[in-house]
Protein backbone atom coordinates (compact mmCIF):
# COMPACT_ATOMS: atom_id res chain seq x y z
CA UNK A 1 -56.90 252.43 -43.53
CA UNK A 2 -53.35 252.30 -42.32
CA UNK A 3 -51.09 249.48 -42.34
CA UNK A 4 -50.76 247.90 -38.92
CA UNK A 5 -48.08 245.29 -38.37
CA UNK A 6 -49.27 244.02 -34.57
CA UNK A 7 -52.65 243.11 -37.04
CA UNK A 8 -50.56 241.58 -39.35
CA UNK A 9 -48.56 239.57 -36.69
CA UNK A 10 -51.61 238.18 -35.24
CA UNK A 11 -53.74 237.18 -37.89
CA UNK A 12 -50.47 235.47 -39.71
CA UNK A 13 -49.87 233.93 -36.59
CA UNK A 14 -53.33 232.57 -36.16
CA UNK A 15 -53.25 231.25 -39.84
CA UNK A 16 -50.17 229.53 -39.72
CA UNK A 17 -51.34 227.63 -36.33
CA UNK A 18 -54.62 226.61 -38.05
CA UNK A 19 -52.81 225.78 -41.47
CA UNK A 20 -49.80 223.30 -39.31
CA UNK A 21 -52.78 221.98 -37.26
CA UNK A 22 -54.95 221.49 -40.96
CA UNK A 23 -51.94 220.05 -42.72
CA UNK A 24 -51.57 217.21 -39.75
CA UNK A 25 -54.99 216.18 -40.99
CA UNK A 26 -54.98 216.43 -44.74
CA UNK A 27 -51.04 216.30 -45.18
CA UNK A 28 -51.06 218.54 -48.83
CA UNK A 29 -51.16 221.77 -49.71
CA UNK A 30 -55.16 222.08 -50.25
CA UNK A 31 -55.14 221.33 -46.29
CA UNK A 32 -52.58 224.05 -45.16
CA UNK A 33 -54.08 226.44 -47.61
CA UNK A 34 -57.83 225.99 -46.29
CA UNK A 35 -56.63 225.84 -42.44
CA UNK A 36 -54.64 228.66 -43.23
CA UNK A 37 -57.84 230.64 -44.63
CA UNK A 38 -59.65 229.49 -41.59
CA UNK A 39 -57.20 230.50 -39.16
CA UNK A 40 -56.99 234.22 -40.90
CA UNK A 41 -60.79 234.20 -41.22
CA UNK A 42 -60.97 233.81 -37.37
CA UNK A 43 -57.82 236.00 -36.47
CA UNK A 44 -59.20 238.88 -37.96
CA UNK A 45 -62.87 238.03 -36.55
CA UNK A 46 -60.86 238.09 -33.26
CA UNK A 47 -58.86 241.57 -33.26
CA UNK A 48 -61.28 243.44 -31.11
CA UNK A 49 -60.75 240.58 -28.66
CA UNK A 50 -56.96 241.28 -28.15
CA UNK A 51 -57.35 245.13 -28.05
CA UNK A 52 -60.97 246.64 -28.26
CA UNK A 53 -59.74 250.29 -27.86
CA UNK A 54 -57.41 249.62 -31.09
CA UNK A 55 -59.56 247.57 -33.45
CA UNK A 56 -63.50 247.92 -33.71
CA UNK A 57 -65.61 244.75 -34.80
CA UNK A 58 -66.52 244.61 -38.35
CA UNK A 59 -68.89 242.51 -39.40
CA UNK A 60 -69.54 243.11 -42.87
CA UNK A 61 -66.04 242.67 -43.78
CA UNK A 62 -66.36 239.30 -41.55
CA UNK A 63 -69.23 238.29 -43.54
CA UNK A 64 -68.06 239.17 -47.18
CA UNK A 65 -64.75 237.14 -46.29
CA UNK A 66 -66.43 234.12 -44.70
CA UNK A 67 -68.84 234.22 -47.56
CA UNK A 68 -66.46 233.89 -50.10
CA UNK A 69 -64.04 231.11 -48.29
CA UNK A 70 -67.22 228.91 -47.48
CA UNK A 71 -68.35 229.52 -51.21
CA UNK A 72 -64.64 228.49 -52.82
CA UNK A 73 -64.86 225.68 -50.12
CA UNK A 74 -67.74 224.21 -50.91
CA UNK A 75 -67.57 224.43 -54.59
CA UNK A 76 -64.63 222.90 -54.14
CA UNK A 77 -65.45 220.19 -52.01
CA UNK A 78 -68.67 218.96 -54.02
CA UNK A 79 -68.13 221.32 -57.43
CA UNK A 80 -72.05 222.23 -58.04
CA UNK A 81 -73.37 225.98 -57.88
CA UNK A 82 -75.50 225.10 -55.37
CA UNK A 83 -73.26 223.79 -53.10
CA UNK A 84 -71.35 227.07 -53.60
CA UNK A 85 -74.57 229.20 -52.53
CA UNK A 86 -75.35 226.88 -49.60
CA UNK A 87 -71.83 227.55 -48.49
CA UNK A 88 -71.99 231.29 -49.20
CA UNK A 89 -74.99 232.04 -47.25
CA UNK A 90 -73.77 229.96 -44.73
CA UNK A 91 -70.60 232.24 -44.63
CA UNK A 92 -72.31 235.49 -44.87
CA UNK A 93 -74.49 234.34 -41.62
CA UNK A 94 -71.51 233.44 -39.76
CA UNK A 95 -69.29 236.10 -40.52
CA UNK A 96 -71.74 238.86 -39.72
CA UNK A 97 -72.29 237.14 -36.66
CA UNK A 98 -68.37 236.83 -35.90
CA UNK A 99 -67.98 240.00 -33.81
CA UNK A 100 -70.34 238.08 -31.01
CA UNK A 101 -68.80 234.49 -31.33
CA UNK A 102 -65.52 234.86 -31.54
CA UNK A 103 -64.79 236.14 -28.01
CA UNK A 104 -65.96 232.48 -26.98
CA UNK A 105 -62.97 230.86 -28.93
């Protein structure tokens, strides 16, 4: 995989919107940091809306990083495993399912 800078540029861009639009809401930087996760989370869902010729949907790499923010979310938001493996699954479903959603943003 080769580094790509337009990628970069978008997905940054899309974070730091989220993150400004998070930290209005929850003015620290827990809220910046999750609406910035968010905001890359759906950027990179998003690529193959910009350019489909340039960057192909990938879902499991959707899924393994929504899993993961939705499991630190979660666990940190209510701090029980279970809460974590709620969120987790919940992830996983959503990001594998990103390629189709996200063109409706």
């Amino acid at each position: 995989m080769k580094f790509d800078l337009e990628a970069l540029v978008l997905i940054g861009g899309i974070a730091l919107l989220f993150g400004g639009l998070s930290f209005l809401n929850v003015p620290d930087l827990r809220g910046f940091a999750y609406g910035g996760l968010f905001g890359a989370y759906i950027g990179f869902a998003a690529l193959p809306i910009f350019d489909d010729e340039k960057w192909k949907p990938r879902p499991f790499m959707c899924s393994v990083l929504g899993g993961v923010g939705a499991m630190v979310a979660a666990f940190e938001r209510f701090g029980t495993p279970s809460a974590a493996l709620i969120g987790g699954v919940a992830g996983l479903s959503l990001g594998y399912i990103a390629p189709r959603w996200a063109k409706h943003l």
